[in-house]
Protein backbone atom coordinates (compact mmCIF):
# COMPACT_ATOMS: atom_id res chain seq x y z
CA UNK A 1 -138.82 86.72 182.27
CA UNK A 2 -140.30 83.00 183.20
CA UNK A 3 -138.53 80.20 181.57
CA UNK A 4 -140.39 77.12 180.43
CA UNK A 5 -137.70 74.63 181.20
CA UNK A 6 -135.31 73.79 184.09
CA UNK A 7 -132.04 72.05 183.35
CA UNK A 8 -131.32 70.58 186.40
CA UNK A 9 -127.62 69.63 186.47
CA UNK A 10 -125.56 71.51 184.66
CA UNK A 11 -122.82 68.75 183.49
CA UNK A 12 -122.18 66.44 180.53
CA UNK A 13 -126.10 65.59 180.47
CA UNK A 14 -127.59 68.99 181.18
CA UNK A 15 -125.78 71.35 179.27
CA UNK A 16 -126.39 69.55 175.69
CA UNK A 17 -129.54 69.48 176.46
CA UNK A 18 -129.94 73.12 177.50
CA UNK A 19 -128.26 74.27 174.68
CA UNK A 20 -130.47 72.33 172.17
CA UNK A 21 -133.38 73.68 174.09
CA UNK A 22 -132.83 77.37 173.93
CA UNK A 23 -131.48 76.93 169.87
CA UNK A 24 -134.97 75.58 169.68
CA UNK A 25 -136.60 78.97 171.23
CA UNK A 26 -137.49 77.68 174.49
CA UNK A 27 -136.93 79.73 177.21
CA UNK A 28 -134.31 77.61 179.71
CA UNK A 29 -133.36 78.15 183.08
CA UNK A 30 -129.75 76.07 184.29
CA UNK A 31 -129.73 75.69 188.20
CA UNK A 32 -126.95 73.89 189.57
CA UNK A 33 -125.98 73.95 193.41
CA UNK A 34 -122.48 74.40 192.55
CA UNK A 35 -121.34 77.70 191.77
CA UNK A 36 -119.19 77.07 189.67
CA UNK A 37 -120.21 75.73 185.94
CA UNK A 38 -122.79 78.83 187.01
CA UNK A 39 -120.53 81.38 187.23
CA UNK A 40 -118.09 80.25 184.69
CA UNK A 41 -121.43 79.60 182.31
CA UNK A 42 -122.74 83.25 183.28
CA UNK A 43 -119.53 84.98 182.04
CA UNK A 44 -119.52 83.48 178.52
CA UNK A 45 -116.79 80.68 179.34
CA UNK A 46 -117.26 76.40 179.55
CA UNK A 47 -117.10 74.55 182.56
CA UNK A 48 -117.10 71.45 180.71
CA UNK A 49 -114.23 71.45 177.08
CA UNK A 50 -115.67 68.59 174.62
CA UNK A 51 -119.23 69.06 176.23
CA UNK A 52 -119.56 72.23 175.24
CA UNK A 53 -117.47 75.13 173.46
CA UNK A 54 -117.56 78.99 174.67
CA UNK A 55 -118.52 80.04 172.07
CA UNK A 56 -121.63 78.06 172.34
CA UNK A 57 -122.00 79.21 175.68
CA UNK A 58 -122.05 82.42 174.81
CA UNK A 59 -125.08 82.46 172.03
CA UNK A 60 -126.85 80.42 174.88
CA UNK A 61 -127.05 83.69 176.71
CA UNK A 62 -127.69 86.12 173.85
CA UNK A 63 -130.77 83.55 173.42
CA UNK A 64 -131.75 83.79 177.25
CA UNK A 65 -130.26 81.40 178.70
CA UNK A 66 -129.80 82.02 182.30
CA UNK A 67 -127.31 79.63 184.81
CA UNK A 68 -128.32 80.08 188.61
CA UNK A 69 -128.01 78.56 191.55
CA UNK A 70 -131.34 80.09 192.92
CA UNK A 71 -133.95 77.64 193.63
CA UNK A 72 -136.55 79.98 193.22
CA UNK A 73 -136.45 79.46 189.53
CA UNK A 74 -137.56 76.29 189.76
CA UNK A 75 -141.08 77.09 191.29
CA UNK A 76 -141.20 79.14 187.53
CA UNK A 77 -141.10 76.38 184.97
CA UNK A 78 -143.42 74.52 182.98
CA UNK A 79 -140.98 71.62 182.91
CA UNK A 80 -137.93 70.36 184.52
CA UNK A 81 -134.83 67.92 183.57
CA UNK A 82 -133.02 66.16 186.17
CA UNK A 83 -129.78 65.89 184.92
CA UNK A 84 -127.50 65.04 187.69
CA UNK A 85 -124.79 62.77 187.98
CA UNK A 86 -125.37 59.54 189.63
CA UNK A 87 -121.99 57.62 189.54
CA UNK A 88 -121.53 54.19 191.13
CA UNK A 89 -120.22 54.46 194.77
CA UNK A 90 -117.84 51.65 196.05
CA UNK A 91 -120.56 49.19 196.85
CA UNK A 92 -121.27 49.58 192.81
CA UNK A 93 -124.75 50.57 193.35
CA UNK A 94 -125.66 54.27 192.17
CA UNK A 95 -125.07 57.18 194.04
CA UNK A 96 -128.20 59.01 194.08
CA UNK A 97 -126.77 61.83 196.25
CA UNK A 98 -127.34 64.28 193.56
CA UNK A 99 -129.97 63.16 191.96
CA UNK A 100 -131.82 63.33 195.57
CA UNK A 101 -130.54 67.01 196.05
CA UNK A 102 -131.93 68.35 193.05
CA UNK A 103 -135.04 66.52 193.71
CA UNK A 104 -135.61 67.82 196.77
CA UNK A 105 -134.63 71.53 195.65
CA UNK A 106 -137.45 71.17 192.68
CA UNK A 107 -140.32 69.45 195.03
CA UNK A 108 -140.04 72.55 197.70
CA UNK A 109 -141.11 75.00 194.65
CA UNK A 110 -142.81 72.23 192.46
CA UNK A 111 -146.43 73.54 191.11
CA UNK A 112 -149.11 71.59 189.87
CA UNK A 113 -148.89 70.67 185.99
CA UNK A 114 -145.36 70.84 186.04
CA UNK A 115 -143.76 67.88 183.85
CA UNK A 116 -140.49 66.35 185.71
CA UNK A 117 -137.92 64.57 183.95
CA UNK A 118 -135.28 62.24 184.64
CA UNK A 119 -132.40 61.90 182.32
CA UNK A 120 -129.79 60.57 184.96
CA UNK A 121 -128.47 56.89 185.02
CA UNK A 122 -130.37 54.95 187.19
CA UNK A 123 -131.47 51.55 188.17
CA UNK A 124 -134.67 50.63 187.41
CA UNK A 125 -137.61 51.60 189.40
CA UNK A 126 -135.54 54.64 190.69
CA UNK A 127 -138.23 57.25 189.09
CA UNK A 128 -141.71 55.80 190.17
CA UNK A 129 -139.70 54.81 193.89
CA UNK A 130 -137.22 56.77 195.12
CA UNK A 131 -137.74 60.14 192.97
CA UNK A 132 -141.26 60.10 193.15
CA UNK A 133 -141.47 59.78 197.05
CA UNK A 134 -139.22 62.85 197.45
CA UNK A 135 -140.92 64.94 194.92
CA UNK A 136 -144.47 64.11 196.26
CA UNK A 137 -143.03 64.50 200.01
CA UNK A 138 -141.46 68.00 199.44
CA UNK A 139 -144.75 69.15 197.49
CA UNK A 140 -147.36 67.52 199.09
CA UNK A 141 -148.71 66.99 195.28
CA UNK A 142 -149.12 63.09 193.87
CA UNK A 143 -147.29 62.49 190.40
CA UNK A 144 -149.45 61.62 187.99
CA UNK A 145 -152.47 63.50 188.80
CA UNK A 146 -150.87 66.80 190.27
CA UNK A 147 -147.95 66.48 187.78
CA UNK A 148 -146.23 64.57 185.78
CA UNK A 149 -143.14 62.23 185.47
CA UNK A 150 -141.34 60.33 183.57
CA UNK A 151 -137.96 58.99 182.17
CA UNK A 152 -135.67 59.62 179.89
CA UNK A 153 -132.22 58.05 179.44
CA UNK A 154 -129.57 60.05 178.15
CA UNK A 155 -127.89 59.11 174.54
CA UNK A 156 -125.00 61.16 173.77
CA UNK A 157 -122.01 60.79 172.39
CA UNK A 158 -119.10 63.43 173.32
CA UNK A 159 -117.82 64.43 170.11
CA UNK A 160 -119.83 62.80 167.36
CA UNK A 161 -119.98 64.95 164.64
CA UNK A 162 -123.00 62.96 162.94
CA UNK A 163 -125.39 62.54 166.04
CA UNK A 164 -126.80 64.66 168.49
CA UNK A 165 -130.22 65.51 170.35
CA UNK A 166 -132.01 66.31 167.19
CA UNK A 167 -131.73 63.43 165.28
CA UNK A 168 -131.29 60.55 167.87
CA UNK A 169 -134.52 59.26 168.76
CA UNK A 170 -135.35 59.67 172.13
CA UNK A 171 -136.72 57.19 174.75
CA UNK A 172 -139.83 57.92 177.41
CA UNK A 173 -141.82 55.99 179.76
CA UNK A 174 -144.24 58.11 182.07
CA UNK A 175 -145.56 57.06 185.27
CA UNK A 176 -148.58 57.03 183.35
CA UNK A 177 -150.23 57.37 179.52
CA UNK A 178 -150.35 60.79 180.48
CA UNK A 179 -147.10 61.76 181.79
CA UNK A 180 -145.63 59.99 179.02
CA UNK A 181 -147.30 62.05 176.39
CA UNK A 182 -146.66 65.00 178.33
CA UNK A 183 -142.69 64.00 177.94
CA UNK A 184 -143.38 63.21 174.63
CA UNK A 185 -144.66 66.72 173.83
CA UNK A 186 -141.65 68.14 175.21
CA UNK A 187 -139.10 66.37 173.39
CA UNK A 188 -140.87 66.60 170.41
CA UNK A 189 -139.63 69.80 170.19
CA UNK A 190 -135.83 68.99 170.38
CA UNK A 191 -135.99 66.09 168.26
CA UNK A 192 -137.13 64.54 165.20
CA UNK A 193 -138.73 61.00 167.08
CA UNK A 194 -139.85 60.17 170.16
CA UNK A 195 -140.23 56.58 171.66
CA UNK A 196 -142.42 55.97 174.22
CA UNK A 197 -141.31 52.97 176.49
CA UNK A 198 -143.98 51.00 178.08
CA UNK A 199 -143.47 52.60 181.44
CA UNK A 200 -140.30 54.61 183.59
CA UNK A 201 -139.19 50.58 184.16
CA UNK A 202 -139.20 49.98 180.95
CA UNK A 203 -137.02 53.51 179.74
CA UNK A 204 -134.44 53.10 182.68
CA UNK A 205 -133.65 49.52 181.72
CA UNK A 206 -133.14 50.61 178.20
CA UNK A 207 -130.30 52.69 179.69
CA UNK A 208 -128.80 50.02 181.63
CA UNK A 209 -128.59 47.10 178.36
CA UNK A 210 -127.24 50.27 176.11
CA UNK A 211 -124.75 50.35 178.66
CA UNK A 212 -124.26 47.13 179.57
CA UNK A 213 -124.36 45.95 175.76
CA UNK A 214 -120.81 48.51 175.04
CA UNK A 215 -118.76 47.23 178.08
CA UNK A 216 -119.56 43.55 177.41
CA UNK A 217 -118.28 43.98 173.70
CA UNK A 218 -115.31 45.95 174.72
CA UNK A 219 -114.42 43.36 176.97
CA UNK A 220 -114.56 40.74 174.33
CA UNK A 221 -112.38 42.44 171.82
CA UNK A 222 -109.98 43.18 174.71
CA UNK A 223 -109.62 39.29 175.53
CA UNK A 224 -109.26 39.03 171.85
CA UNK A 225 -106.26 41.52 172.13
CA UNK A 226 -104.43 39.19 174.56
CA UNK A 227 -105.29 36.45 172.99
CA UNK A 228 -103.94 37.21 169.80
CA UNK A 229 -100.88 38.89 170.98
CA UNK A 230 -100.21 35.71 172.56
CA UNK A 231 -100.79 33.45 169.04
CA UNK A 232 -99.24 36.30 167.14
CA UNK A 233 -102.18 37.56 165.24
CA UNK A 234 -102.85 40.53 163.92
CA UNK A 235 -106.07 41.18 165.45
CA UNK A 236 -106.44 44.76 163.72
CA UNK A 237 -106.81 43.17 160.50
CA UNK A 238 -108.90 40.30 161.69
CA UNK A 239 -111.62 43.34 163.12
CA UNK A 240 -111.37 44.75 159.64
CA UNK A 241 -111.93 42.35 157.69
CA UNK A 242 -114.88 40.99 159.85
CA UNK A 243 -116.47 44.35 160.13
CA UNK A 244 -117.49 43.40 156.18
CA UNK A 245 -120.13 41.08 157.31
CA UNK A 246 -123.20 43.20 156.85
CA UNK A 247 -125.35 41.15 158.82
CA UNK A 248 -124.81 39.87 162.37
CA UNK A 249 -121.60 41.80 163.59
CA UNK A 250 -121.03 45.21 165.27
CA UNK A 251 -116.94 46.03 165.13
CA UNK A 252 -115.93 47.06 168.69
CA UNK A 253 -111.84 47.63 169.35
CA UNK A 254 -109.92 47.08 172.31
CA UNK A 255 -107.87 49.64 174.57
CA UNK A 256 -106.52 50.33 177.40
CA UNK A 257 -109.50 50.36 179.83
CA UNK A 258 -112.59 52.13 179.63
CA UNK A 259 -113.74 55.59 180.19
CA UNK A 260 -116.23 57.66 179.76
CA UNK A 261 -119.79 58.61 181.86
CA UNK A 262 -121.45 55.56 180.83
CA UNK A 263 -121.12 52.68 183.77
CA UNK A 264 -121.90 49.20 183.83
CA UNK A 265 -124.56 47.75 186.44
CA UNK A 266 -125.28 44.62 187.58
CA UNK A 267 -128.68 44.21 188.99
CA UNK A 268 -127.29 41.82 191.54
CA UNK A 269 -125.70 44.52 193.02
CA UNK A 270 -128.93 46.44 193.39
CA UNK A 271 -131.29 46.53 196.24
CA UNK A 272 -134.50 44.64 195.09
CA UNK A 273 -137.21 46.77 194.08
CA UNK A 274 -139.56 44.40 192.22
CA UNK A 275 -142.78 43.17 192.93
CA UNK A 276 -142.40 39.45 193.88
CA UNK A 277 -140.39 37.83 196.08
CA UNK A 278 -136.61 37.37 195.76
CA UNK A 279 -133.70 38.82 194.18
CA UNK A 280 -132.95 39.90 191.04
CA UNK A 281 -130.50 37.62 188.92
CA UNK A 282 -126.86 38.84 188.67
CA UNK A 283 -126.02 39.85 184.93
CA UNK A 284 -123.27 37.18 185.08
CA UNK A 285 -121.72 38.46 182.09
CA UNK A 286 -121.54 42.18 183.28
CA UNK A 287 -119.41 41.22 186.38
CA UNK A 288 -117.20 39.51 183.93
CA UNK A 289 -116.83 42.31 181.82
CA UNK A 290 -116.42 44.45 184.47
CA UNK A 291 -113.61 42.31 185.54
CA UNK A 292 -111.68 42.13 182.34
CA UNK A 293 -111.96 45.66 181.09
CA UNK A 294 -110.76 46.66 184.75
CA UNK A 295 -107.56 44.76 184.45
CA UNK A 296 -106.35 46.19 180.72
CA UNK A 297 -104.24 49.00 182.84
CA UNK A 298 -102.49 46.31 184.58
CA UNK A 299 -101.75 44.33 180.91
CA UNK A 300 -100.65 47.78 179.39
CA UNK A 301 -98.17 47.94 182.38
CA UNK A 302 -96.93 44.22 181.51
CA UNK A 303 -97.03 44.99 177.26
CA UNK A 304 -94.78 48.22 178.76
CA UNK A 305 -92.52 46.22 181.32
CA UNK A 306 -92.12 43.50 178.53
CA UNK A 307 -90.92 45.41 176.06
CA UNK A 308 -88.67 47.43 178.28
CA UNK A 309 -87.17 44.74 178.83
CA UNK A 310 -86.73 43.11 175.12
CA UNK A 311 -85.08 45.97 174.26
CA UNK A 312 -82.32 46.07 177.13
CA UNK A 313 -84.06 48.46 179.78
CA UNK A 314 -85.79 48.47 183.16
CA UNK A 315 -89.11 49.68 183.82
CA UNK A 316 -87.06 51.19 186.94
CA UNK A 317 -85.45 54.80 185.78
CA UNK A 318 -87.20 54.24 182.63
CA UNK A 319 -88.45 57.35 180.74
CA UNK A 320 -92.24 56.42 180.35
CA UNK A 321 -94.44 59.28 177.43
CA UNK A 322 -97.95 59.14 177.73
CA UNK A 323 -99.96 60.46 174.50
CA UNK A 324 -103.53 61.10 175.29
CA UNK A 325 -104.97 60.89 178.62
CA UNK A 326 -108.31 61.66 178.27
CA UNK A 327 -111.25 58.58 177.95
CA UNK A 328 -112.02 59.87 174.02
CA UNK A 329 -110.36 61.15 170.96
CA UNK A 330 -110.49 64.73 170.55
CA UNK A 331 -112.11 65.70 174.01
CA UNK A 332 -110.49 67.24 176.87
CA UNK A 333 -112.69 64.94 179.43
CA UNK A 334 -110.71 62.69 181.52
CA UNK A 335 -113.92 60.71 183.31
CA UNK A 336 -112.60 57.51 183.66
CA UNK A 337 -109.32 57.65 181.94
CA UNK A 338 -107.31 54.60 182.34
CA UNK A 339 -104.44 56.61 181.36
CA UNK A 340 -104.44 58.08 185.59
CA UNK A 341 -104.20 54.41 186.58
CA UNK A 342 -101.31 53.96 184.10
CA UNK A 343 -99.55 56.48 185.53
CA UNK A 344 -99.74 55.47 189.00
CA UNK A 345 -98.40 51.93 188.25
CA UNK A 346 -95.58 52.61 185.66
CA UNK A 347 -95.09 55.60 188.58
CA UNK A 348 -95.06 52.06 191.07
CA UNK A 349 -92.64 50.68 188.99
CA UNK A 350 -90.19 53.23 189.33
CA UNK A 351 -90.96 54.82 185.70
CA UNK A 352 -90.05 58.47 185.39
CA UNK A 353 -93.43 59.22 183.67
CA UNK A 354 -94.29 62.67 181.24
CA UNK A 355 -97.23 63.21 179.17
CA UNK A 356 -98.76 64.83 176.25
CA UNK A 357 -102.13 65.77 175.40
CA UNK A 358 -103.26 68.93 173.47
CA UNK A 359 -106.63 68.57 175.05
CA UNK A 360 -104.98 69.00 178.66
CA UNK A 361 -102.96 71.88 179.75
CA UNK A 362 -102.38 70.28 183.48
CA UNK A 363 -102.62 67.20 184.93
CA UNK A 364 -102.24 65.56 188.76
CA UNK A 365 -101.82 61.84 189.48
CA UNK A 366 -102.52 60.68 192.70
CA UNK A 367 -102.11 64.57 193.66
CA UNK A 368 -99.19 65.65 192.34
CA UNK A 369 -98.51 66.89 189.25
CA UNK A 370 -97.07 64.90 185.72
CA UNK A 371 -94.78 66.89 183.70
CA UNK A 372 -96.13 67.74 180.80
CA UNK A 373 -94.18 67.45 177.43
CA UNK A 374 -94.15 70.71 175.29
CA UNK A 375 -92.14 69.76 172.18
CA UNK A 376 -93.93 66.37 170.96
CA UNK A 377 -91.03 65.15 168.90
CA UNK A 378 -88.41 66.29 171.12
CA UNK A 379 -89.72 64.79 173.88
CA UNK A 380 -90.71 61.25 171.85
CA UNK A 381 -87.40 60.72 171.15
CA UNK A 382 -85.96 61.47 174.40
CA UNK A 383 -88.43 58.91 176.09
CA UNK A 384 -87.39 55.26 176.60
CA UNK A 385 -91.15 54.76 175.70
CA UNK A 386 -93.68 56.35 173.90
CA UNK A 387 -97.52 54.80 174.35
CA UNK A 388 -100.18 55.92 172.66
CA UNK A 389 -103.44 55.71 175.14
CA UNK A 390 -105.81 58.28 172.94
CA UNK A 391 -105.64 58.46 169.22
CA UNK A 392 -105.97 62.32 169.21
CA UNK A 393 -106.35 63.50 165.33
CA UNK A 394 -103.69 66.05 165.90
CA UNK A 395 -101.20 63.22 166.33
CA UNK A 396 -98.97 61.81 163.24
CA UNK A 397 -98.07 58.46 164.21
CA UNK A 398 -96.07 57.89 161.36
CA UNK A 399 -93.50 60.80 162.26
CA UNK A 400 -94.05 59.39 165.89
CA UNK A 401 -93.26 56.22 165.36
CA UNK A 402 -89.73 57.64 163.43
CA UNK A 403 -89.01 60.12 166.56
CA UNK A 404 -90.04 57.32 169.38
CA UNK A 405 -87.55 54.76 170.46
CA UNK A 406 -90.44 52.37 171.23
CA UNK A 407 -94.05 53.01 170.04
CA UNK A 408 -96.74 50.77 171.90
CA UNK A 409 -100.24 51.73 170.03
CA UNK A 410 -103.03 50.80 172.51
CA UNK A 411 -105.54 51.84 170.03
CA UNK A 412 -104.41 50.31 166.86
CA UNK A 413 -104.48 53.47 164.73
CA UNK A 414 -100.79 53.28 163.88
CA UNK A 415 -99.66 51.94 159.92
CA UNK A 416 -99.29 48.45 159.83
CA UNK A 417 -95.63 47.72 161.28
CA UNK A 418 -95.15 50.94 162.55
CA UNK A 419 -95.49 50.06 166.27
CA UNK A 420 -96.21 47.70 168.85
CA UNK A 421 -99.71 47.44 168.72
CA UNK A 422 -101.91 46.09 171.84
C-alpha cells in the first residue's frame, strides 16, 4: 500500500512526528539507514524510552505504520520529513552528515510534486543552499517548480504532559509562497496552527534564538547559583518569589550543566552564507553562555570536594551516589547528561563512584561500566555522598535526605534545609 508521508530519521524528531501522523490517518512510511530503531520499531518494541513508549509503537503498526530501511519507499510518497540529527561537530558548526545522507537517499527516488521537509537543526540558509543543491542534483528536478521545500523547526519537549504536535503551533517558511502553503497544508493536518515564516531563513533562525534564548537564561541563573552560594543566599526562594512578576520575567533554574538535543550556535562559528560581503557577527552572548553552562560539572565537582572536606573526608576513597543521570526528569535519555562528565572527574579525583536511576538499567563512563545501586536507601546511607543530578518523581528527598550522610541537591527540589542545595 503507498504511504503519503516519509519520516526520514527515525530518532527523537522523527518518531513523534510519525506517530502523530499515522493517529491522524495518514498513511506513514519510517526509513532510517540504520537497522536498528527499524527492526526494534518493526517488532512492536522502542528504540528510543521517553521519546516514545511500546506500546505506542505498537498501535503505530496496527495503524500502518511501516519502519524500513528500503529507499525505494521514498520514490512512493506524497511528502517527506527530514528528520535527522545534525549535532555540532568539534569545530561547533553542524554536522550535516546525516542530514546529507538522507537527502541524497530521497533525491535518487524524488518525483515531481513531492513536498520535502526539513525539521532538523540547522544554520540558516542550510535548506535553500546546501539541501536544495543535493536534492535538485540527485533528481535532476528544480525545487520550487518541480517540487517543493521548505522548513520546519522542531518544538518538542520530551516529556511534557501539556504540549505536543497538536497543539504547539508550528513554524514554516517555503522556498517559495508556494512551497510554503504546500507545508502549510501538510501540517495542518497534525496541528491546530500553522505559522508561516517569511521564508526557510526566516524558520531556521527561529530555531536557532529558541535555542539560543534557553541556554543564555540557564546560564544566567547558574551564575546566580554561584553567586549566591558565595553571599549566602537562598537563591531558590529568590526565583520563587520573582517568578510572581506577571509581566517581564520568565523563571529559569540552574543545574548541573545542560542536556538535552537542543544546541547552542553561534553564527560566528558558521561559514558565511549571506548575500553581502563579510562575516556574520558572533552572538557574543552565546559563546558566553556556552562557556558558563560548560563549566557547572567542574563547580559540582568543587560544591562535592568542598563539602567532603567540611565534613572530615577526602574526595580520594570517597564513596560518591549519583541520583539521576539522564539530561530530564522522568526520561531515560542521557543526550548530553552532565551527570557522564561528573563521573569522570569525581572518578579523576579518586571517588569510588555508584549510581541510581530508575530510568537506566546500565550505564558506561568513559567505557567501563558504573555500578549501579539496587537498594536506594541502603545504598544512600552507605555513600559518603549522595547528589542529586535529576529530580526523578519517583525519588523522596525527604526520606533521602534522612538515609544520606550528605545530600547536595543540584536541582533545588529538596525541602527547605533538607540538603545542600547548588
Amino acid at each position: 500500500m503507498p504511504a503519503d508521508l516519509a519520516v526520514v530519521g527515525l530518532g527523537h524528531l522523527g518518531l513523534p512526528l510519525a506517530r502523530a501522523a499515522v493517529s491522524t490517518g495518514i498513511a506513514t512510511v519510517g526509513f532510517d539507514t540504520d537497522p536498528r530503531p527499524v527492526a526494534q520499531l518493526a517488532a512492536g518494541h522502542t528504540p528510543a524510552e521517553g521519546v516514545l513508549t511500546a506500546a505506542e509503537a505498537r498501535r503505530m503498526l496496527s495503524g500502518g505504520f511501516r519502519p524500513t530501511t528500503d529507499p525505494a519507499e521514498l520514490g512512493r510518497v506524497r511528502t517527506a520529513v527530514i528528520c535527522a540529527p545534525a549535532p555540532l561537530g568539534a569545530d561547533r558548526t553542524p554536522d550535516l552528515t546525516a542530514v546529507g545522507e538522507a537527502a541524497r537517499a530521497l533525491a535518487a527516488r524524488l518525483r515531481p510534486h513531492t513536498t520535502v521537509l526539513l525539521e532538523s537543526p540547522v544554520a540558516p540558509g542550510t535548506t535553500e543552499g546546501f539541501l536544495r543543491e543535493l536534492l535538485e542534483e540527485g533528481s535532476g528536478l528544480r525545487a520550487g517548480r518541480d517540487f517543493h521545500l521548505a522548513y520546519s523547526p522542531g518544538r518538542l519537549d520530551p516529556g511534557n504532559r501539556t504540549h505536543g504536535i497538536a497543539n504547539t503551533p508550528k513554524v514554516i517558511g517555503g522556498l517559495t509562497p508556494a512551497c510554503t502553503e504546500s507545508a502549510a497544508a501538510f501540517y495542518g493536518r497534525l496541528t491546530e496552527k500553522v505559522v508561516r515564516a517569511r521564508g526557510p531563513r526566516e524558520a531556521e533562525t527561529v530555531k536557532l534564538l529558541e535555542t539560543n534564548f534557553r541556554h543564555v537564561n540557564i546560564a544566567l541563573v547558574n551564575e546566580m547559583a554561584i553567586l549566591c552560594h558565595d553571599l549566602g543566599v537562598d537563591l531558590w526562594d529568590v526565583i520563587r518569589c520573582a517568578e510572581t512578576k506577571p509581566f517581564g520575567f520568565q523563571a529559569f533554574r540552574p543545574g548541573p550543566g545542560v542536556g538535552g538535543h537542543g544546541v547552542p550556535i553561534d553564527p560566528g562559528y558558521l561559514p558565511h552564507t549571506g548575500r553581502a560581503p563579510g562575516h556574520p557577527h558572533p552572538l557574543r552572548m552565546v559563546g558566553l553562555a556556552q562557556e558558563i553552562n560548560g563549566r557547572m560539572p567542574q563547580y559540582v565537582i568543587q560544591r562535592c570536594a568542598t563539602l567532603l572536606n567540611e565534613h572530615g573526608k577526602s574526595a580520594r576513597g570517597a564513596r560518591v551516589l549519583l541520583l539521576g543521570v539522564t539530561y530530564k526528569p522522568d526520561l531515560a535519555d542521557q543526550q548530553a547528561s552532565s551527570a557522564t562528565e561528573i563521573a569522570g572527574r569525581l572518578t579523576d579525583l579518586g571517588a569510588s563512584v555508584s549510581y541510581h536511576d530508575p530510568y537506566v538499567p546500565e550505564w558506561d563512563v568513559r567505557g567501563l561500566p558504573v555500578p549501579r545501586a539496587e537498594s536506594l536507601y541502603e545504598a544512600a546511607a552507605d555513600a559518603d555522598l549522595t547528589v542529586l543530578l535529576q529530580h526523578h518523581r519517583t525519588y523522596d528527598l525527604q526520606g533521602l535526605a534522612v538515609k544520606a550522610q550528605l545530600l547536595l541537591d543540584t536541582r533545588g527540589a529538596s525541602p527547605a534545609g533538607a540538603a545542600f542545595r547548588l
